[in-house]
Each structure stands twice: as structure tokens, then as C-alpha cells.
N, C-alpha and C. Protein backbone atom coordinates (compact mmCIF):
# COMPACT_ATOMS: atom_id res chain seq x y z
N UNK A 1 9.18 109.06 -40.81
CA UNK A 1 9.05 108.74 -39.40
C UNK A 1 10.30 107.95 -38.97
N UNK A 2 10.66 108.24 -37.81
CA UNK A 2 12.10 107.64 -37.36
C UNK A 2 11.78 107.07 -36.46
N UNK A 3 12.41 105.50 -36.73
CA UNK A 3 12.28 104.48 -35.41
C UNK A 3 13.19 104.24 -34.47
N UNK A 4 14.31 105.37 -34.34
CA UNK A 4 15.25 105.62 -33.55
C UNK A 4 14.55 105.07 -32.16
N UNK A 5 13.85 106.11 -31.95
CA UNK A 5 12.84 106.26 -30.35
C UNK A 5 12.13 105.34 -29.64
N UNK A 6 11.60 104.41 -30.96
CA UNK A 6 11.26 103.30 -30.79
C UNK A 6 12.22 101.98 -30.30
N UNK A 7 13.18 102.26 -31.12
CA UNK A 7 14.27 100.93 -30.83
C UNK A 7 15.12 101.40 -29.30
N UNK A 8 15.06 102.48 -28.90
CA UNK A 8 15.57 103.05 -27.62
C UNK A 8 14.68 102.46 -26.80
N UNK A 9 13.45 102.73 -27.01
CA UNK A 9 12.21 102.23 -25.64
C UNK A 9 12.57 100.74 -25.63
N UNK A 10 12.79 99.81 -26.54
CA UNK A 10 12.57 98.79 -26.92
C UNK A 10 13.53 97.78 -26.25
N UNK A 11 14.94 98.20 -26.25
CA UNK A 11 16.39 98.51 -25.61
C UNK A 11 16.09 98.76 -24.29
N UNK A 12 15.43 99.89 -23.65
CA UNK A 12 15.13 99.97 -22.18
C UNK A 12 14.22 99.16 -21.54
N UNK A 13 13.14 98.40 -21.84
CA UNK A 13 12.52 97.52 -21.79
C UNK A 13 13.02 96.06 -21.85
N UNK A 14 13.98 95.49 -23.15
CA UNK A 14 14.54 94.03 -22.59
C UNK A 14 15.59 94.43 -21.65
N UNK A 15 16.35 95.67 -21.07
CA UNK A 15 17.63 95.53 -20.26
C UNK A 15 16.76 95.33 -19.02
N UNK A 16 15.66 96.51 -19.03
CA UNK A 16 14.99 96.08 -17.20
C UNK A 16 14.37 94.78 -17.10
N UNK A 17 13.90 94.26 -17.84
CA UNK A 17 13.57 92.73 -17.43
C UNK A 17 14.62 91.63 -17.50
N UNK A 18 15.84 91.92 -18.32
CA UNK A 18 16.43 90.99 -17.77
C UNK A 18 17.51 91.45 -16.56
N UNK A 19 17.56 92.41 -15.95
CA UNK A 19 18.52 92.98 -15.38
C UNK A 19 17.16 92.58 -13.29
N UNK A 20 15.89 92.94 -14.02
CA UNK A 20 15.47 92.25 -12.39
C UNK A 20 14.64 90.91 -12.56
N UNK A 21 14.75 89.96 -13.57
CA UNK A 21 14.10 88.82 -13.65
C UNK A 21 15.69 87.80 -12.39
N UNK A 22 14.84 86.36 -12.63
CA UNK A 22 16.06 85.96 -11.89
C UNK A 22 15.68 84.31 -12.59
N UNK A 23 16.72 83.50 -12.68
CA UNK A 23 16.54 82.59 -13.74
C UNK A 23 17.10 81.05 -12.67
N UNK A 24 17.20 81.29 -11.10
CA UNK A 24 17.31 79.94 -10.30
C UNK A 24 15.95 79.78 -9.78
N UNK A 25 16.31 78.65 -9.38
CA UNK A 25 14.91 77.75 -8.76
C UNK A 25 15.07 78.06 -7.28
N UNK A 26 14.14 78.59 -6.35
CA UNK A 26 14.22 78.68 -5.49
C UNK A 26 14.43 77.35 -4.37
N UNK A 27 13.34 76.45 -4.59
CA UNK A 27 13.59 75.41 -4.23
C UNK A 27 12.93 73.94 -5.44
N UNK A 28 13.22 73.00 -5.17
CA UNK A 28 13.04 71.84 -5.98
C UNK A 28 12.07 70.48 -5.01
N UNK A 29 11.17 70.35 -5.75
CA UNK A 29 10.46 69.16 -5.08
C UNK A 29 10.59 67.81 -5.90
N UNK A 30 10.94 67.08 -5.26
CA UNK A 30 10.89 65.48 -6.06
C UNK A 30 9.85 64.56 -6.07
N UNK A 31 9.47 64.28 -7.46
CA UNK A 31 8.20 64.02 -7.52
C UNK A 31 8.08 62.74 -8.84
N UNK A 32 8.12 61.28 -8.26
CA UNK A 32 7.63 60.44 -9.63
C UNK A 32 6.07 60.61 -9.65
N UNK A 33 6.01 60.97 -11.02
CA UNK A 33 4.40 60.63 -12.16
C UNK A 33 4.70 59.00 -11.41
N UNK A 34 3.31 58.45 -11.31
CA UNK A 34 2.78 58.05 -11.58
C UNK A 34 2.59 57.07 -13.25
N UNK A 35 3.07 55.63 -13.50
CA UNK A 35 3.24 55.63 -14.40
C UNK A 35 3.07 54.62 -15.06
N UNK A 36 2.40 53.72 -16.36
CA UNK A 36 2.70 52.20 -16.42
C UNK A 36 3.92 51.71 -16.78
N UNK A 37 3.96 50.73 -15.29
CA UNK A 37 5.73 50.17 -15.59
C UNK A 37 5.49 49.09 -14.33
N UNK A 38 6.08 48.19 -14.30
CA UNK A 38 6.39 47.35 -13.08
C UNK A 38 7.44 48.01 -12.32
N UNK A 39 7.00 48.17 -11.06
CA UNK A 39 7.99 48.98 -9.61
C UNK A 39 8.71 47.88 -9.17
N UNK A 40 9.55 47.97 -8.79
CA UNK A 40 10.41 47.28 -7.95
C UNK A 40 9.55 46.80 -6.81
N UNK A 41 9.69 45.27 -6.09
CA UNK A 41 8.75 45.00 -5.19
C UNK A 41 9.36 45.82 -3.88
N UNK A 42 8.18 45.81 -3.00
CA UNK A 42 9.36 46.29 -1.75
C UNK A 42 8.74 45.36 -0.43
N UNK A 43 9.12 45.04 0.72
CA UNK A 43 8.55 44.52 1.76
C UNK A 43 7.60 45.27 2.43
N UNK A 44 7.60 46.78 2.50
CA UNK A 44 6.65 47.21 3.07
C UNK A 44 5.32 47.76 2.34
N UNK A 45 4.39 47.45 3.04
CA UNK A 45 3.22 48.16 2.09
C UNK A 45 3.22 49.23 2.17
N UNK A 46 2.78 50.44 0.76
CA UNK A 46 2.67 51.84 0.33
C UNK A 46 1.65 52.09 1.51
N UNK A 47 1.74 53.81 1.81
CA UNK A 47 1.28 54.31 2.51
C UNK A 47 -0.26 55.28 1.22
N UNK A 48 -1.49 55.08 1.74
CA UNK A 48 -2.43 55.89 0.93
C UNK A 48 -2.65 57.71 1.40
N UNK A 49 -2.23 58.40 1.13
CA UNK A 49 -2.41 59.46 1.42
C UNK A 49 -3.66 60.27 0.17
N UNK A 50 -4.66 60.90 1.35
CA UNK A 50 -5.81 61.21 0.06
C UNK A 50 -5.94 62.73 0.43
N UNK A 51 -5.31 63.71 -0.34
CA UNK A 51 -5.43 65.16 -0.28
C UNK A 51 -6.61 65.92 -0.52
N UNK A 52 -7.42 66.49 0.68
CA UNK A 52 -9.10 67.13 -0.46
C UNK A 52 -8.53 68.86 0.16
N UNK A 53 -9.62 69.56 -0.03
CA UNK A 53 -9.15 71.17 -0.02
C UNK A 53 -9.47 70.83 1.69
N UNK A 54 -9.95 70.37 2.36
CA UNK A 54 -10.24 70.82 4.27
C UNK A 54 -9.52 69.91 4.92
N UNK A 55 -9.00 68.55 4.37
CA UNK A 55 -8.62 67.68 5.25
C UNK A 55 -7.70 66.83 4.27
N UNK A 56 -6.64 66.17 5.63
CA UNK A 56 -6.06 65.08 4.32
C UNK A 56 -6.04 63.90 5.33
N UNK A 57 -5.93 62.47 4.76
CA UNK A 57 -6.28 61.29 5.94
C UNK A 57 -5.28 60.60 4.71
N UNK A 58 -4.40 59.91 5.74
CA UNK A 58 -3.33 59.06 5.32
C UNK A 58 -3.84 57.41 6.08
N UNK A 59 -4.06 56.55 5.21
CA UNK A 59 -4.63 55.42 4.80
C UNK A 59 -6.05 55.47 5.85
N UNK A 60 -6.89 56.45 5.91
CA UNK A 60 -8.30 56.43 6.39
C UNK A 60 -8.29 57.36 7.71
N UNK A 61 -7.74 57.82 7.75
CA UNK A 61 -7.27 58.67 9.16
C UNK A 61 -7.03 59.63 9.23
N UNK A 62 -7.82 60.67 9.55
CA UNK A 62 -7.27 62.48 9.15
C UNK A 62 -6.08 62.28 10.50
N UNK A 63 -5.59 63.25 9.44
CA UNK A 63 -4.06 64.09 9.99
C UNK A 63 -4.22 65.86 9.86
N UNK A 64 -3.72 66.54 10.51
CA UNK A 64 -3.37 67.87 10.88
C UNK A 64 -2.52 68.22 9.22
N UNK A 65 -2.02 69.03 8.04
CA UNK A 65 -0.55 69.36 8.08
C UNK A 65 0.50 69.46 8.79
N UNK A 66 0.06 69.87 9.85
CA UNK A 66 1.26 70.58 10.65
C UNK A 66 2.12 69.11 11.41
N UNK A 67 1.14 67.87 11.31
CA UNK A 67 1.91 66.66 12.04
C UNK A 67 1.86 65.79 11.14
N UNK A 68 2.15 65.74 9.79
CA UNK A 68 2.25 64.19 9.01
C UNK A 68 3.22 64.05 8.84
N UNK A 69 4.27 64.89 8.68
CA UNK A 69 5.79 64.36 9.13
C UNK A 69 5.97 62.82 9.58
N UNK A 70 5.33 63.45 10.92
CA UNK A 70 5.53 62.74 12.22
C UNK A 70 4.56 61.29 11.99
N UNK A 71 3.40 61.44 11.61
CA UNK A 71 2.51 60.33 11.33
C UNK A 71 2.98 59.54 9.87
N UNK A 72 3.90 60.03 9.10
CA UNK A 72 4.29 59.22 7.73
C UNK A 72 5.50 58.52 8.49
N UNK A 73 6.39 59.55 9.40
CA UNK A 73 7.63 58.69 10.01
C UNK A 73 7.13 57.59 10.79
N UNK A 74 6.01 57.94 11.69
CA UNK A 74 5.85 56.42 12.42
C UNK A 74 5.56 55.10 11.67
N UNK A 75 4.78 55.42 10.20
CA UNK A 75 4.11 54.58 9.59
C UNK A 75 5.22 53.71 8.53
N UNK A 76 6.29 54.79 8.40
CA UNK A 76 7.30 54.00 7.37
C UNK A 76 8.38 53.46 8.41
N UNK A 77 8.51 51.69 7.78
CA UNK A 77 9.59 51.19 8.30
C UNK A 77 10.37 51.12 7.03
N UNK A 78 11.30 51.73 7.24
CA UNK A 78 12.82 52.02 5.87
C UNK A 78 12.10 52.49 5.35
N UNK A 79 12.48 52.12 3.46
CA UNK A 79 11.89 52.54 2.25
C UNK A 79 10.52 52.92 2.19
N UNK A 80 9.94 53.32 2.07
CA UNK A 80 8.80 53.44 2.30
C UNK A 80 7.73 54.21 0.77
N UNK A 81 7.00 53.64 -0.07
CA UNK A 81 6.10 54.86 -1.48
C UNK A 81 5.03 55.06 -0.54
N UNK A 82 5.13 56.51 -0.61
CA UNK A 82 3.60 57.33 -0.62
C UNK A 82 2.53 57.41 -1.61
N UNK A 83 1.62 56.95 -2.00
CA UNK A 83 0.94 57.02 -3.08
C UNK A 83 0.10 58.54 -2.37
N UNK A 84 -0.29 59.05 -3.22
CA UNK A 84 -0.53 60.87 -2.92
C UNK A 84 -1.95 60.87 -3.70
N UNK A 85 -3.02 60.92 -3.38
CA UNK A 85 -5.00 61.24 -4.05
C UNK A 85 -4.88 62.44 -3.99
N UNK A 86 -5.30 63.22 -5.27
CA UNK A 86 -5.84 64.16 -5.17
C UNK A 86 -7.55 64.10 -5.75
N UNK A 87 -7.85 65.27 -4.46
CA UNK A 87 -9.18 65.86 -5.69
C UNK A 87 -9.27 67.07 -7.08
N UNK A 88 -10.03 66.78 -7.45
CA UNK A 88 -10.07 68.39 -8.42
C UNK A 88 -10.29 69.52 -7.74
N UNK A 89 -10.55 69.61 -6.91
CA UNK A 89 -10.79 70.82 -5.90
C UNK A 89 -9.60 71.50 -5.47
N UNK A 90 -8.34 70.53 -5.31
CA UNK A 90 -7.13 70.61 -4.17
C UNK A 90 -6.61 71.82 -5.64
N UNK A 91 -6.08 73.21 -4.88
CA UNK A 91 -5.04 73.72 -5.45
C UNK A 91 -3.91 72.95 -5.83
N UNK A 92 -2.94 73.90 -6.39
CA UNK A 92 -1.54 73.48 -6.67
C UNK A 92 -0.88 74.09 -5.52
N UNK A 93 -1.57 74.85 -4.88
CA UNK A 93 -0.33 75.44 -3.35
C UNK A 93 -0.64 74.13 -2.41
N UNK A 94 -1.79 74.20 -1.93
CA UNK A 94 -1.82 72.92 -1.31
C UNK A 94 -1.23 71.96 -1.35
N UNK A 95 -1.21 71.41 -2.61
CA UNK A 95 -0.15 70.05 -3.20
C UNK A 95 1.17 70.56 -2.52
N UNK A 96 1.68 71.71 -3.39
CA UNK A 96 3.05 71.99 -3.13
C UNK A 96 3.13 72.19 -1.43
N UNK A 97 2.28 72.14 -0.37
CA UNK A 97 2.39 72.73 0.92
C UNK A 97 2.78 71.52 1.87
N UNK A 98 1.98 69.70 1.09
CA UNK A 98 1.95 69.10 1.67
C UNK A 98 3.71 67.96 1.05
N UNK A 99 4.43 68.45 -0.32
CA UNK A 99 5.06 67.79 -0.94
C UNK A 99 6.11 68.46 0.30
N UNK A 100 6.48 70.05 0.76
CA UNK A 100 7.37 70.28 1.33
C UNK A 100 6.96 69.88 2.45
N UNK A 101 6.40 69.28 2.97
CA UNK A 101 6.10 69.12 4.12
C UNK A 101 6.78 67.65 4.53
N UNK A 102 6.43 67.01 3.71
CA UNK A 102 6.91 65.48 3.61
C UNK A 102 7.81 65.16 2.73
N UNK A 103 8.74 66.02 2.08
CA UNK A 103 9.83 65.81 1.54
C UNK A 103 11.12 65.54 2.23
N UNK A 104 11.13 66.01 3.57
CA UNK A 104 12.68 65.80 4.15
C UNK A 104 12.85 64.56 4.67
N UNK A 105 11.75 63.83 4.65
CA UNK A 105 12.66 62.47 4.91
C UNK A 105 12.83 61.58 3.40
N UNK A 106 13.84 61.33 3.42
CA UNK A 106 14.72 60.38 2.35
C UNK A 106 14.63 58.90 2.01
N UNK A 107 13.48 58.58 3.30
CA UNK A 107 12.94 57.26 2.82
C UNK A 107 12.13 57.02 2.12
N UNK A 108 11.51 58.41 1.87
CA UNK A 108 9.87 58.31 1.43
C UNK A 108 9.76 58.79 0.23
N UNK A 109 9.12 57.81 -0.63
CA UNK A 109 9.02 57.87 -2.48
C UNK A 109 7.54 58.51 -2.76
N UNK A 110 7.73 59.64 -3.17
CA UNK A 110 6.15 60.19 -3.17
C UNK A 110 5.95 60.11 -4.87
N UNK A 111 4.31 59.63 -5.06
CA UNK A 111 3.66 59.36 -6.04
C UNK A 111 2.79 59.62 -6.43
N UNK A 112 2.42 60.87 -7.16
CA UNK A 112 1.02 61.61 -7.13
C UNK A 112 0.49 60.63 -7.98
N UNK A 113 -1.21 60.43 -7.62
CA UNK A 113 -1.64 59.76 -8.75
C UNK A 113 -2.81 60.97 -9.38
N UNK A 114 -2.71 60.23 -10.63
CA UNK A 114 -3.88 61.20 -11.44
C UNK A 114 -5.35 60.93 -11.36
């Protein structure tokens, strides 16, 4: 029996996967764990953000997605940590829906807790 045919299929198979795989990151989210360590103090108090699958309320207060931008910007003066609740319920798209959401401002230190 000849494994010619075999090592041909075998050959056409790693060239098409690596020829349409793609090996960059589309985009990157920044994200500290949560962790034991002493933080740096800061003057302002952390913001509580609590993520469930229907609603999310940032320190007791539902918010929309579509406006916490806007409600984390009013709430942070400068520097500002987000501490981030999840439930067991909350997907990982969700997470990731609300991290891009509140990632473009540069003041804000987001902190998932476990």
C-alpha cells in the first residue's frame, strides 16, 4: 500500500489552512484581573459597575449600553477604577460588548472582579 496519496491529501490540507487562517488580533481590550496586592491610593472613589444578562446599573442605577460612556464620563473626575460585577449568567459577548464600550476613555481603569 502506498502512502504517496495520503501524504498529498495531507500537504493539501496544512497549505489551505494556513494559506486562509489569519494569525492578528483584530482588536485588543485592556483588562486588569482583579488581584491580591495593595493599589495605589487614588482621591477619587471607584465607580461599582454590576453586569447581569437584562440590565447593568453603575453604583445602583440602571444605565442603557448604548449611554454609559456618557454616565461613566460624568461620574469620573480624572483617574478614575471601574470595578466591573459579573453574574454567572452574563455571556462573554456581553462582557466583551460592555469592555468596548467603555474602553475609549483613557482615564478609566477597568477591573473585572471574580
Amino acid at each position: 500500500m502506498s502512502l504517496t496519496s495520503l501524504i498529498d491529501v495531507i500537504f493539501l490540507l496544512l497549505l489551505f489552512f494556513m494559506l486562509t487562517s489569519t494569525f492578528t488580533r483584530f482588536s485588543e481590550i485592556q483588562l486588569a484581573a482583579a488581584g491580591a496586592g495593595a493599589a495605589a491610593p487614588t482621591d477619587t472613589p471607584p465607580i461599582f459597575l454590576r453586569l447581569d444578562m437584562e440590565r447593568i446599573t453603575v453604583n445602583a442605577e440602571s444605565v442603557d449600553l448604548a449611554e454609559i460612556q456618557d454616565v461613566l464620563s460624568a461620574r469620573a473626575e480624572g483617574p478614575t477604577d471601574v470595578l466591573i460585577s459579573t453574574t454567572t449568567e452574563v455571556t462573554s459577548q456581553r462582557l466583551v460588548d460592555l469592555l468596548v464600550a467603555i474602553g475609549s476613555d483613557p482615564d478609566l481603569t477597568v477591573t473585572v472582579l471574580e
